[in-house]
C-alpha atoms as a PDB file:
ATOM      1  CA  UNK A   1     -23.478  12.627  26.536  1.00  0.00           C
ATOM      2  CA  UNK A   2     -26.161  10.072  28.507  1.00  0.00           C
ATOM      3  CA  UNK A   3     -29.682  11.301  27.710  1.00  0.00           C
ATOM      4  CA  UNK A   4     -32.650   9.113  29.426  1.00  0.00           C
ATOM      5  CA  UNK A   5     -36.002   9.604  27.987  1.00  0.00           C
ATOM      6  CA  UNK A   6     -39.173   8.881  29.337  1.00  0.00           C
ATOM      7  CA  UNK A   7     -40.600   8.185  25.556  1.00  0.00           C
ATOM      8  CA  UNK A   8     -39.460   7.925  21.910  1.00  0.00           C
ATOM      9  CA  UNK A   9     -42.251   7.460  20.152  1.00  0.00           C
ATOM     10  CA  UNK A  10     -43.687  10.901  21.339  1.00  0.00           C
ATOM     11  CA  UNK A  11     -44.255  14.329  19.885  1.00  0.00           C
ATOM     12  CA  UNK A  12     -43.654  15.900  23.289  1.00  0.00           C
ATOM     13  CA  UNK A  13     -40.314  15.506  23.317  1.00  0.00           C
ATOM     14  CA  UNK A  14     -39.632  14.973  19.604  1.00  0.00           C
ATOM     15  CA  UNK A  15     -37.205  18.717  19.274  1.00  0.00           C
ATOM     16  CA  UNK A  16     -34.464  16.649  21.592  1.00  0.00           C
ATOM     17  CA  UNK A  17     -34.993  13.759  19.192  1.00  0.00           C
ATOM     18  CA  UNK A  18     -35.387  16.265  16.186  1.00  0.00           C
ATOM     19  CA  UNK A  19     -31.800  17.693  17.258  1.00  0.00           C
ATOM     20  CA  UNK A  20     -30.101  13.936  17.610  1.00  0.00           C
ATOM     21  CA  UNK A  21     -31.628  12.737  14.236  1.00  0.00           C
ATOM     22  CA  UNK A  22     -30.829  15.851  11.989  1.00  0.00           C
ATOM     23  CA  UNK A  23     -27.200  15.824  13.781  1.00  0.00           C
ATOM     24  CA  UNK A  24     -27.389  19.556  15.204  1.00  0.00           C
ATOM     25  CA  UNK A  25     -26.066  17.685  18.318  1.00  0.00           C
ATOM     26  CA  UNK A  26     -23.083  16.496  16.575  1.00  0.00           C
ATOM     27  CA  UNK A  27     -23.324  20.080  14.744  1.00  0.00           C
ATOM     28  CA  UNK A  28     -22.440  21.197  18.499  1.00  0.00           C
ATOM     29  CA  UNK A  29     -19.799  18.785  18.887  1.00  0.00           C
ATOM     30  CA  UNK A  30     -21.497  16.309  21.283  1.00  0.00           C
ATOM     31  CA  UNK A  31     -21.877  12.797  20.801  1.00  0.00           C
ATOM     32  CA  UNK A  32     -25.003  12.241  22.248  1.00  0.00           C
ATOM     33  CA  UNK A  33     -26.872   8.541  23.025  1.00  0.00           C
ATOM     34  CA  UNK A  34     -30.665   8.857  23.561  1.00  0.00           C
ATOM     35  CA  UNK A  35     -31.525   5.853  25.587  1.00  0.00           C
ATOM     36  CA  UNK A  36     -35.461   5.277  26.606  1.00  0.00           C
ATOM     37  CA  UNK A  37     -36.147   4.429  30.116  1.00  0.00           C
ATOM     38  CA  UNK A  38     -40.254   4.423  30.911  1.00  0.00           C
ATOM     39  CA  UNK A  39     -42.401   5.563  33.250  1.00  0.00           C
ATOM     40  CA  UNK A  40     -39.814   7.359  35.921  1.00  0.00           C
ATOM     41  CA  UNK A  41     -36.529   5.393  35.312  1.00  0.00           C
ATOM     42  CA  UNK A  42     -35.400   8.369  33.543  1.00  0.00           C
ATOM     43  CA  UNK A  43     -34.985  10.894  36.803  1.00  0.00           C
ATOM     44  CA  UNK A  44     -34.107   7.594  38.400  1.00  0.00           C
ATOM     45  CA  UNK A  45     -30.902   7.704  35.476  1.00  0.00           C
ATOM     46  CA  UNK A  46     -30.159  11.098  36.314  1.00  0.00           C
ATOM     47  CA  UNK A  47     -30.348  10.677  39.798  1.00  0.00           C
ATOM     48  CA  UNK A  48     -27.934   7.457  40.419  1.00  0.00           C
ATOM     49  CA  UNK A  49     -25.492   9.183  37.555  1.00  0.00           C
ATOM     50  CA  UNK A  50     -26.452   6.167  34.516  1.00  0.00           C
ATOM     51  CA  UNK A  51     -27.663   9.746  32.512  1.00  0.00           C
ATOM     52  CA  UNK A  52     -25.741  13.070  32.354  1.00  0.00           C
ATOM     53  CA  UNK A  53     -29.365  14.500  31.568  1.00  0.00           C
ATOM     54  CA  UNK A  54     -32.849  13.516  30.947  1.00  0.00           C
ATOM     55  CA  UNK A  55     -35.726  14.558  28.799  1.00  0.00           C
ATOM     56  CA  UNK A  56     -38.882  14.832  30.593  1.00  0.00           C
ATOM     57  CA  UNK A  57     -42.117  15.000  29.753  1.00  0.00           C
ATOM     58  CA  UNK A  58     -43.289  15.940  32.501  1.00  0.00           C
ATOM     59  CA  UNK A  59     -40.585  18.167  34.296  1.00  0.00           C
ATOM     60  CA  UNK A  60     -42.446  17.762  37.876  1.00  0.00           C
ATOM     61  CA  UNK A  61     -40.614  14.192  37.723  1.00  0.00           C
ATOM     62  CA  UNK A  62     -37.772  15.739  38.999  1.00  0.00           C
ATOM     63  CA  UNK A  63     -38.961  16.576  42.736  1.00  0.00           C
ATOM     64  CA  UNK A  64     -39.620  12.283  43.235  1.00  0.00           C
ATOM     65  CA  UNK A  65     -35.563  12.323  43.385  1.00  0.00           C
ATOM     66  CA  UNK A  66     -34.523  15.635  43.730  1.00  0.00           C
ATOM     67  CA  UNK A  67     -36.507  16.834  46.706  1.00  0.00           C
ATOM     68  CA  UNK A  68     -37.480  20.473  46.696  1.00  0.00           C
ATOM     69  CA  UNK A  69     -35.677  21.021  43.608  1.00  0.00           C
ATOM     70  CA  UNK A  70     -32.010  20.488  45.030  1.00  0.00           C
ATOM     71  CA  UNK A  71     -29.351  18.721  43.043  1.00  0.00           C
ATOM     72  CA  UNK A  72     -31.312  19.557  39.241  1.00  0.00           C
ATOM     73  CA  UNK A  73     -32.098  22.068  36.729  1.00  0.00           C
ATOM     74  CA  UNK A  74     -34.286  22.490  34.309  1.00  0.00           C
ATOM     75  CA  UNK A  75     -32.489  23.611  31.368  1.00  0.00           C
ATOM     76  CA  UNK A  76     -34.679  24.216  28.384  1.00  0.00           C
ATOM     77  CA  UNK A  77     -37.862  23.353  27.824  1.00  0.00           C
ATOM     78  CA  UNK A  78     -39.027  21.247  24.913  1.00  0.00           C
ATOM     79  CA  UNK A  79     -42.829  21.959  24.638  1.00  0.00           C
ATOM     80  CA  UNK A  80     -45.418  24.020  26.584  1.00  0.00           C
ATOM     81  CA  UNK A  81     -48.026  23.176  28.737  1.00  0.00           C
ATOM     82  CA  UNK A  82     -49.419  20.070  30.006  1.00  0.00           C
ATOM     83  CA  UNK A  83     -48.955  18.101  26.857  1.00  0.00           C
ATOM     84  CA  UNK A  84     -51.481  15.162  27.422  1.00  0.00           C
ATOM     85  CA  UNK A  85     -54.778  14.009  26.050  1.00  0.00           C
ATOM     86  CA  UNK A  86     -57.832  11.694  27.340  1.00  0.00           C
ATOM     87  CA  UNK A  87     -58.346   9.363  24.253  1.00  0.00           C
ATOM     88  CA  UNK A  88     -62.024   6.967  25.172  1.00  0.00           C
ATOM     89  CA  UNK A  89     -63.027   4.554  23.122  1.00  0.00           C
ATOM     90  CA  UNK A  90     -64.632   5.470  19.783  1.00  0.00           C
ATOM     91  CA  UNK A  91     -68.192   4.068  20.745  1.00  0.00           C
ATOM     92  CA  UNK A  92     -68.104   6.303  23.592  1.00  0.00           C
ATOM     93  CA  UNK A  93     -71.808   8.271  23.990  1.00  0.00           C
ATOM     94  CA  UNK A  94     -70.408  11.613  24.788  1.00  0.00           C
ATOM     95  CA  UNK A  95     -69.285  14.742  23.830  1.00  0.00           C
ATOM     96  CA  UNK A  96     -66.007  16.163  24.342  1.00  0.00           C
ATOM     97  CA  UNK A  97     -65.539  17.421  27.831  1.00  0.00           C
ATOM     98  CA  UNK A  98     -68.103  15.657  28.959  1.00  0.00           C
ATOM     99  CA  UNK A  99     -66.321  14.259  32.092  1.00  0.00           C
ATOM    100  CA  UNK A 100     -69.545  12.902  33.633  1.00  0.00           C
ATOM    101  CA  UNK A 101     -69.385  10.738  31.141  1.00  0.00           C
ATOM    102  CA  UNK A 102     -66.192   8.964  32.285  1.00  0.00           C
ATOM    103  CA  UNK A 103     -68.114   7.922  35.550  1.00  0.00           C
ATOM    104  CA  UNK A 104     -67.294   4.356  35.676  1.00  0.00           C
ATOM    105  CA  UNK A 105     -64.952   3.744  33.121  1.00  0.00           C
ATOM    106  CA  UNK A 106     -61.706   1.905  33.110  1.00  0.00           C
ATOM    107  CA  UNK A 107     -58.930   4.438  32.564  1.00  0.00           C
ATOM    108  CA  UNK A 108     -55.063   4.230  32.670  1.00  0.00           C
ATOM    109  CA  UNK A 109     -51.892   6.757  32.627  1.00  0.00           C
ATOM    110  CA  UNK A 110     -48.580   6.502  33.023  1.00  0.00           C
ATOM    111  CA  UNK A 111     -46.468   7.293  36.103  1.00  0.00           C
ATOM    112  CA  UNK A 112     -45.930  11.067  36.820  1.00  0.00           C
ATOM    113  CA  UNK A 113     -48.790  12.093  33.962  1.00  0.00           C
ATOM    114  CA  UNK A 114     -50.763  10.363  36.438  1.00  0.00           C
ATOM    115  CA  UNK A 115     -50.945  12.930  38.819  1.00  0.00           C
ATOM    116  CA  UNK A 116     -51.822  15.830  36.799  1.00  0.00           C
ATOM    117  CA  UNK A 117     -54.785  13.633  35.379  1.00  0.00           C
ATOM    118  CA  UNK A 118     -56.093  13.120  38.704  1.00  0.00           C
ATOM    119  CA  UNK A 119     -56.001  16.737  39.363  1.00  0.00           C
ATOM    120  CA  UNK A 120     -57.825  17.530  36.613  1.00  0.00           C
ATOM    121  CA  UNK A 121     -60.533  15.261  37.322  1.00  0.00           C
ATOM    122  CA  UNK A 122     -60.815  16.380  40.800  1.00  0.00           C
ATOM    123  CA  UNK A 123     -61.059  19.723  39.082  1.00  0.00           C
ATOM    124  CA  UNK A 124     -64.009  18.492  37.125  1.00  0.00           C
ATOM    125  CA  UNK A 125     -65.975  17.370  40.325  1.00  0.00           C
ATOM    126  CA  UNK A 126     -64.681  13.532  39.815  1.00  0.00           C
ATOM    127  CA  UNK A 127     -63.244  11.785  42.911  1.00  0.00           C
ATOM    128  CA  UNK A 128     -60.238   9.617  40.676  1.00  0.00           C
ATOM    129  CA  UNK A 129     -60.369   6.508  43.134  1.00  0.00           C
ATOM    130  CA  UNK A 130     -64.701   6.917  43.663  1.00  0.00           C
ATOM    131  CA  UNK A 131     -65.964   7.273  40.381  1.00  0.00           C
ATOM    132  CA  UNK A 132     -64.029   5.698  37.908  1.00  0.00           C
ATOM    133  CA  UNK A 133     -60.600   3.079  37.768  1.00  0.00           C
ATOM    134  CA  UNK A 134     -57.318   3.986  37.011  1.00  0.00           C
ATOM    135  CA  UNK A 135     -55.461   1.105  36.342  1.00  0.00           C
ATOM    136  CA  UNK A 136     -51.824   0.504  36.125  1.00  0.00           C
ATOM    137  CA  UNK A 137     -51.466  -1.425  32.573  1.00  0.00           C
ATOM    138  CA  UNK A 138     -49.123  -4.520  33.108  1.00  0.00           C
ATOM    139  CA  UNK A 139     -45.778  -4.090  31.438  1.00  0.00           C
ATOM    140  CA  UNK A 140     -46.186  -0.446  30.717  1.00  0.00           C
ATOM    141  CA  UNK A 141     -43.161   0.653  33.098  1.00  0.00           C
ATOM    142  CA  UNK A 142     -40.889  -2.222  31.264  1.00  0.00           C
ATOM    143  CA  UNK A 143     -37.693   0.241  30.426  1.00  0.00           C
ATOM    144  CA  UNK A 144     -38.367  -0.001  26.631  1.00  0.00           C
ATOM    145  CA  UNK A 145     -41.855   0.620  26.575  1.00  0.00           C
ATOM    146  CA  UNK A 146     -43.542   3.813  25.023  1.00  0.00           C
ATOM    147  CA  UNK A 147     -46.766   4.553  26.688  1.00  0.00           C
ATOM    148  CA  UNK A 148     -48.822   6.182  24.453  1.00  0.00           C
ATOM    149  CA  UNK A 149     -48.538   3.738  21.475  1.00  0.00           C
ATOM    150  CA  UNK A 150     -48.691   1.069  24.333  1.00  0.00           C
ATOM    151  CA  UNK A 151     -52.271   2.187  25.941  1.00  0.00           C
ATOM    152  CA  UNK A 152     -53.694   2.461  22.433  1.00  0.00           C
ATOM    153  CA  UNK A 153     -52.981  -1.352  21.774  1.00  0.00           C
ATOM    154  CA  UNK A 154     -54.689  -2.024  25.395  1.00  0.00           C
ATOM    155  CA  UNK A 155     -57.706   0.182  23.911  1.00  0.00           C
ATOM    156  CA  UNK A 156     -57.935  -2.060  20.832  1.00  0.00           C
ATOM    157  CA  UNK A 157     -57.861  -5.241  22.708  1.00  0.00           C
ATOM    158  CA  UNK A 158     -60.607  -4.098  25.183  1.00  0.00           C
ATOM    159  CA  UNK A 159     -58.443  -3.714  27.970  1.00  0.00           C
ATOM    160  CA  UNK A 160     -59.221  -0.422  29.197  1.00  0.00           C
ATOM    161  CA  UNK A 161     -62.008   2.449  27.941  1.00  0.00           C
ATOM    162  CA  UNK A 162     -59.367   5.372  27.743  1.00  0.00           C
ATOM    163  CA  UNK A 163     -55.992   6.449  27.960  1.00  0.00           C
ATOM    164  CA  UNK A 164     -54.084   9.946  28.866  1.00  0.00           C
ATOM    165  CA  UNK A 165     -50.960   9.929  27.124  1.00  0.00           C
ATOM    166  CA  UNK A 166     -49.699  12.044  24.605  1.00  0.00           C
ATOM    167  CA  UNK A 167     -50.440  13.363  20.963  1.00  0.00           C
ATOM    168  CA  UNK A 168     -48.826  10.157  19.445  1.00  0.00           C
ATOM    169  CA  UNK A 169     -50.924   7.692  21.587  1.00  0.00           C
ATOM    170  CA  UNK A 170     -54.203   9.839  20.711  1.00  0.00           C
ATOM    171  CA  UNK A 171     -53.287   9.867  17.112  1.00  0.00           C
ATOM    172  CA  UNK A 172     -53.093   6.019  16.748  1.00  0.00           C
ATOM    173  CA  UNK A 173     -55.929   5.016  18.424  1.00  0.00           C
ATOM    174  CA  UNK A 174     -58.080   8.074  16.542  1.00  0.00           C
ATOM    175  CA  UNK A 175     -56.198   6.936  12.768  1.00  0.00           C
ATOM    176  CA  UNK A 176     -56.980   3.028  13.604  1.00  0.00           C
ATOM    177  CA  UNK A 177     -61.096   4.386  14.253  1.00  0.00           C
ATOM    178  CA  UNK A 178     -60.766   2.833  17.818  1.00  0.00           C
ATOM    179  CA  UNK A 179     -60.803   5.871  19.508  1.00  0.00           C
ATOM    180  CA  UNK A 180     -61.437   9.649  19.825  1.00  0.00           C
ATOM    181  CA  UNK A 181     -59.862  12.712  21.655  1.00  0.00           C
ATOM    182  CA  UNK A 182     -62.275  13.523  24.386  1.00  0.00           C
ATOM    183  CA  UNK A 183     -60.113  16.243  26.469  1.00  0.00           C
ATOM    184  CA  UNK A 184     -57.186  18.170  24.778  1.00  0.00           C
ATOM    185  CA  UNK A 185     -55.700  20.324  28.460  1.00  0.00           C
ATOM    186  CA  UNK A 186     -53.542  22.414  26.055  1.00  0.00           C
ATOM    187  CA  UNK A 187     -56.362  23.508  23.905  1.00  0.00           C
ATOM    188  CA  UNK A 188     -58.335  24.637  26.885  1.00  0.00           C
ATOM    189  CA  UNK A 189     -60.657  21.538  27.527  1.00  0.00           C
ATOM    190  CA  UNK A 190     -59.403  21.075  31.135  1.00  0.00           C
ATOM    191  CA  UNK A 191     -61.052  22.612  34.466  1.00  0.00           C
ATOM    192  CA  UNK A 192     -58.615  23.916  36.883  1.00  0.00           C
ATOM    193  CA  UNK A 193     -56.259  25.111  34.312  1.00  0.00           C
ATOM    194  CA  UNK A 194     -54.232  21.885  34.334  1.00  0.00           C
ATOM    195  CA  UNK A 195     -52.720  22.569  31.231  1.00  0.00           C
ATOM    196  CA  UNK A 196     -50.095  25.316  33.247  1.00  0.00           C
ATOM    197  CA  UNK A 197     -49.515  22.216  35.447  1.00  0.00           C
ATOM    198  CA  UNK A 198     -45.620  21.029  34.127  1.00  0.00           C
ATOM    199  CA  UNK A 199     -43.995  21.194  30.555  1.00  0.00           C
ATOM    200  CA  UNK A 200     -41.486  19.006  28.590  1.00  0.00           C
ATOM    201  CA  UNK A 201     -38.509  19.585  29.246  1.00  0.00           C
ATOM    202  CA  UNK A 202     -34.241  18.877  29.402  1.00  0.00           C
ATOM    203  CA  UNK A 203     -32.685  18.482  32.562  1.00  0.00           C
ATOM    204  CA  UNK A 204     -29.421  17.476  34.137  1.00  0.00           C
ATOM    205  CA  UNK A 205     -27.998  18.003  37.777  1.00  0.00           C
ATOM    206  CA  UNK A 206     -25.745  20.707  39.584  1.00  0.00           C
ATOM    207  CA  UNK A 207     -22.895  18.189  39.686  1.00  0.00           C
ATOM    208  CA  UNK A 208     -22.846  18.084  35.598  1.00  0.00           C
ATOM    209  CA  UNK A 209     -23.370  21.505  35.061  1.00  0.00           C
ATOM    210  CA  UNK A 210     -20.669  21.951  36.990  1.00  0.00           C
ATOM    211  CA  UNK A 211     -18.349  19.514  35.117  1.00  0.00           C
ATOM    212  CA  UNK A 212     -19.078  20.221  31.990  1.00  0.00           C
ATOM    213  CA  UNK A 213     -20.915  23.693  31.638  1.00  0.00           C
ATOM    214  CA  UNK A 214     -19.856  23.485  27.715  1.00  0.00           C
ATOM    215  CA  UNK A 215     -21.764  20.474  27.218  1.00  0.00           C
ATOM    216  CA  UNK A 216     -25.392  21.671  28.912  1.00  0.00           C
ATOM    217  CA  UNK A 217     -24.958  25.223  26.452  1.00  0.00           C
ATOM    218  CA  UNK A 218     -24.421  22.704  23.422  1.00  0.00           C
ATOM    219  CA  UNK A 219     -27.527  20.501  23.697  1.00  0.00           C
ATOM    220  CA  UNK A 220     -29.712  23.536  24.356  1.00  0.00           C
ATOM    221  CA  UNK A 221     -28.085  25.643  21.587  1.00  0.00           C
ATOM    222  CA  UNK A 222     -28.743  21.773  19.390  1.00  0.00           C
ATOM    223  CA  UNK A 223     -32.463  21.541  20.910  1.00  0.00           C
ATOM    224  CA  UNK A 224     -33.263  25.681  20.230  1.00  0.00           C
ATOM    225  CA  UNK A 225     -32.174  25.235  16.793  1.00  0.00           C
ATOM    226  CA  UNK A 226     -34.447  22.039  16.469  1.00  0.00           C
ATOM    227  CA  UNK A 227     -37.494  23.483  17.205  1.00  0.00           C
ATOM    228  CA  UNK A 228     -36.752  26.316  15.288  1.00  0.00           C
ATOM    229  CA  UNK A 229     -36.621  24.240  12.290  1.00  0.00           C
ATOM    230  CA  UNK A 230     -39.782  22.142  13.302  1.00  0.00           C
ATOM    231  CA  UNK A 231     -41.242  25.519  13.461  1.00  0.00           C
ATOM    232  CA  UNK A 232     -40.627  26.398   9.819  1.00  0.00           C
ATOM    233  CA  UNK A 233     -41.077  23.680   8.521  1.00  0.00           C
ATOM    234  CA  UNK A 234     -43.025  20.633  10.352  1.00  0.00           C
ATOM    235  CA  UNK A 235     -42.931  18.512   7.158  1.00  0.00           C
ATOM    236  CA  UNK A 236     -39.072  17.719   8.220  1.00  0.00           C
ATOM    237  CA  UNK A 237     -40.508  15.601  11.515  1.00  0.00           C
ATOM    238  CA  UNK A 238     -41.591  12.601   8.456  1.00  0.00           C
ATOM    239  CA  UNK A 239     -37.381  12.299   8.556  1.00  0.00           C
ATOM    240  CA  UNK A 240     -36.813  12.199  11.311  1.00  0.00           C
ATOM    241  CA  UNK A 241     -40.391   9.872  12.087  1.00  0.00           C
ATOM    242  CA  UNK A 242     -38.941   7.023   9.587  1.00  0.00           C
ATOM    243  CA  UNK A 243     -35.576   6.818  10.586  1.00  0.00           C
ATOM    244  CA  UNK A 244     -36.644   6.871  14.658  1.00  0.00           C
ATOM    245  CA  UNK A 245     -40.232   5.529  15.087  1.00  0.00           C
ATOM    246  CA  UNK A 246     -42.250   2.060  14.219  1.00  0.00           C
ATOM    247  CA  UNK A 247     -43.973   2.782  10.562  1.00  0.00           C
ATOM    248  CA  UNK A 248     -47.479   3.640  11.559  1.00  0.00           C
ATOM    249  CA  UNK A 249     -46.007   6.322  13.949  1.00  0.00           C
ATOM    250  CA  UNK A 250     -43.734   7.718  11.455  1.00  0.00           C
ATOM    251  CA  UNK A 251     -46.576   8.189   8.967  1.00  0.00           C
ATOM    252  CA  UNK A 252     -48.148  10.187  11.785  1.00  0.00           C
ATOM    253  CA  UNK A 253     -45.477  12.377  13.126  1.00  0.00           C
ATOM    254  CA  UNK A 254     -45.514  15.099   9.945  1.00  0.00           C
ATOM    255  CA  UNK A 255     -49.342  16.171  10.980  1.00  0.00           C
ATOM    256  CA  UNK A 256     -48.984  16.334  14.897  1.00  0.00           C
ATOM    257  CA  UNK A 257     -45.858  18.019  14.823  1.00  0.00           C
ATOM    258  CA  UNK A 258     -47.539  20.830  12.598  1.00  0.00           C
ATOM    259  CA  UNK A 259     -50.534  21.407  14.920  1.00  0.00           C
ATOM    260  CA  UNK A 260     -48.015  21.240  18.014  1.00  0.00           C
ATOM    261  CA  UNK A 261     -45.631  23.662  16.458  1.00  0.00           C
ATOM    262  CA  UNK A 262     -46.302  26.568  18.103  1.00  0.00           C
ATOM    263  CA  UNK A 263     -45.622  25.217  21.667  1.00  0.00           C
ATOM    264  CA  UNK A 264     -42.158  24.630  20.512  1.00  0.00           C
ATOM    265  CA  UNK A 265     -41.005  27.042  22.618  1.00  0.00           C
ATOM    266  CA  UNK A 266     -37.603  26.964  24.665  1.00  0.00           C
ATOM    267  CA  UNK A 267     -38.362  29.676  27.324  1.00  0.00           C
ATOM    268  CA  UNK A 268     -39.020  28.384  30.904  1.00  0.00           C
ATOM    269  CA  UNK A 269     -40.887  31.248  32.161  1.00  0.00           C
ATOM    270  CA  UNK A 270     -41.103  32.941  35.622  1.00  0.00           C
ATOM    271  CA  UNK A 271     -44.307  32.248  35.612  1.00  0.00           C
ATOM    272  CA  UNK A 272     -44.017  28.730  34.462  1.00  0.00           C
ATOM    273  CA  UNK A 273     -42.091  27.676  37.167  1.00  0.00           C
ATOM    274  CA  UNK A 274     -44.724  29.502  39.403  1.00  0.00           C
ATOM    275  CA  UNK A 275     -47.191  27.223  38.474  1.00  0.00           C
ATOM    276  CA  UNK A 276     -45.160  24.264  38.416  1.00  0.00           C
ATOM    277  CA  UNK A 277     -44.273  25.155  41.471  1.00  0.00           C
ATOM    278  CA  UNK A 278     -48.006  25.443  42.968  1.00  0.00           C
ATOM    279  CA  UNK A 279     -48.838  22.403  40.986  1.00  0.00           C
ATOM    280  CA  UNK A 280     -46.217  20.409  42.688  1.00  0.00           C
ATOM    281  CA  UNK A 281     -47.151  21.689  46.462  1.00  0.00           C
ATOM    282  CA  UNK A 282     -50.840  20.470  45.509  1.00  0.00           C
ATOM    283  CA  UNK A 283     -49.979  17.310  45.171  1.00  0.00           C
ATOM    284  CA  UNK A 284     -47.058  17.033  48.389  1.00  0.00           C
ATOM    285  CA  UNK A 285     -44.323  16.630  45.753  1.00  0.00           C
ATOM    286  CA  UNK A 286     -42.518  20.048  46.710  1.00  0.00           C
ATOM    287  CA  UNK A 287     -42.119  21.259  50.619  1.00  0.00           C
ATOM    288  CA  UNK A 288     -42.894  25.174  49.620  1.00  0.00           C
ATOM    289  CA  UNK A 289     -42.436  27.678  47.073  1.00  0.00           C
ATOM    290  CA  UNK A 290     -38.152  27.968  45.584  1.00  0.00           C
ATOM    291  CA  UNK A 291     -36.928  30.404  43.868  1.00  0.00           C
ATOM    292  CA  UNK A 292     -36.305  30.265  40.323  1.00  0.00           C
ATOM    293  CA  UNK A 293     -32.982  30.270  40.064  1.00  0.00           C
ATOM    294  CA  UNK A 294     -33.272  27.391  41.897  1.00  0.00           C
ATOM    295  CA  UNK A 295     -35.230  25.251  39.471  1.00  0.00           C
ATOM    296  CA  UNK A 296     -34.018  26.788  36.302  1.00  0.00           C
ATOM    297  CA  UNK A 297     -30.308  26.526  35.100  1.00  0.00           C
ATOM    298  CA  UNK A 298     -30.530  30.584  34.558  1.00  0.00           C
ATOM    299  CA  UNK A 299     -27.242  30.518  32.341  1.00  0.00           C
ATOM    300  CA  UNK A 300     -29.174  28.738  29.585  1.00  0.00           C
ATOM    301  CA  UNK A 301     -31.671  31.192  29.455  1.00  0.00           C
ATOM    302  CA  UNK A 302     -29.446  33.562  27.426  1.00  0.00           C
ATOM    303  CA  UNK A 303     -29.542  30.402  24.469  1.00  0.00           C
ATOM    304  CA  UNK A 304     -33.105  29.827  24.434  1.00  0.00           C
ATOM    305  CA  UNK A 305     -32.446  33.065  22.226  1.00  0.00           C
ATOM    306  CA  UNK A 306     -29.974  32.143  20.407  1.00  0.00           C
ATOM    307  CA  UNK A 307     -27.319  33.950  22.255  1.00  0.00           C
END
């Protein structure tokens, strides 16, 4: 089974690479190859038939090649909520949440995460092409690259005064003393309640679900029993960190993985997709409201269980 994933080095999706690393995929019976593919090559993968599935993390990804939800399905999710942060440079003078303070300032995010960013800045009063620069860091959409890891090199060289990327990019620049977390959505420091935005999340299309039903009910069962061990014990992610991720980020992996524990959840709510849903209107990314059986591949939902 073909897997494209928007990022390796990342906590976000780490209970898909938890599951590959700790063989409860081969546990399952699947041989599974986890290939990164940056920025939105992944639902690219998916969509031209390279991938049988994807990991996301960012789920909305799906609608730029799967319009209006038609052709994919989400099938488990990997974490909840929005799972970016705004990492500015250490020297910053300003208090967390203090968007004002951003006026100016040269910020970057990857492709897809972009767009919930700028939502939440327009939430916070901030016109995102006015009153500060986004810019698009050269070579971060080369296939290989992870972004978060990536941006924090581009913050200690100078490059740029902040990054939103994931837990993993926030934790390097914070360990190296070159930055410092100045909005955390999923802790409650965004306006607009952009943290309901999109998820993490595994996805494949109609077509494979179709073809091999057998195969989607293994990974989840593989990725449900992942997080259920990251759960109970987040000390295991330091395995699976040094055999998977450069050495500074597999000395990190232990501690984020314990404070993101709890939003190890599998269930893709009603609700969820309700607000991914409105989320994905706001921005002209979805035509009008679906239904969820339409987004959701609703015979997983009996595994996010354990059934």
């Amino acid at each position: 089974m073909r897997i494209a994933a928007v990022d390796l080095v990342s906590n976000t999706c780490f209970p898909a690479l938890a599951a590959d690393e700790l063989g409860f995929f081969k546990d399952q019976g699947l041989d599974v190859r986890i290939e990164l593919v940056a920025a939105l090559g992944a639902t690219k993968a998916l969509r031209d038939g390279t991938a049988d599935a994807m990991i996301a993390g960012s789920v909305h990804d799906l609608l730029t090649e799967f319009t209006d939800w038609k052709g994919a399905k989400l099938c488990v999710a990997l974490s909840q909520g929005s799972p970016w942060l705004l990492t500015v440079r250490a020297d910053l003078a300003a208090g967390r949440g203090d968007f004002d303070a951003l006026r100016g300032l040269r910020l970057t995010a990857a492709e897809g995460p972009d767009l919930v960013f700028k939502q939440m800045l327009r939430g916070a009063g901030l016109d995102p092409e006015r009153d500060l620069e986004i810019l698009e860091l050269p070579g971060a959409k080369a296939r290989h690259v992870s972004f978060g890891v990536f941006a924090a090199e581009a913050l200690q060289e100078g490059r740029i005064d902040g990054f939103w990327s994931n837990a993993m990019g926030a934790e390097t620049a914070v360990t190296r003393g070159i930055g410092k977390i100045h909005v955390d959505v999923r802790r409650g420091d965004d306006p607009g309640e952009v943290r309901f935005s999109t998820f993490a999340g595994l996805a494949t299309t109609d077509d494979f679900i179709a073809r091999e039903p057998g195969a989607i009910d293994a990974a989840v069962r593989a990725i449900v029993k992942a997080q259920k061990a990251l759960r109970a014990d987040p000390a295991i992610a330091r395995e699976v960190g040094r055999r998977k991720f450069p050495p500074e980020s597999a000395d990190l992996i232990a501690a984020i993985v314990e404070r993101d524990a709890p939003f190890y959840d599998p269930v893709i709510s009603q609700q969820a997709v309700q607000r991914l849903n409105a989320f994905a209107q706001s921005i002209g990314h979805l035509s009008e409201p679906v239904p969820y059986g339409q987004v959701v591949a609703t015979r997983c939902r009996r595994l996010w269980t354990g059934g």
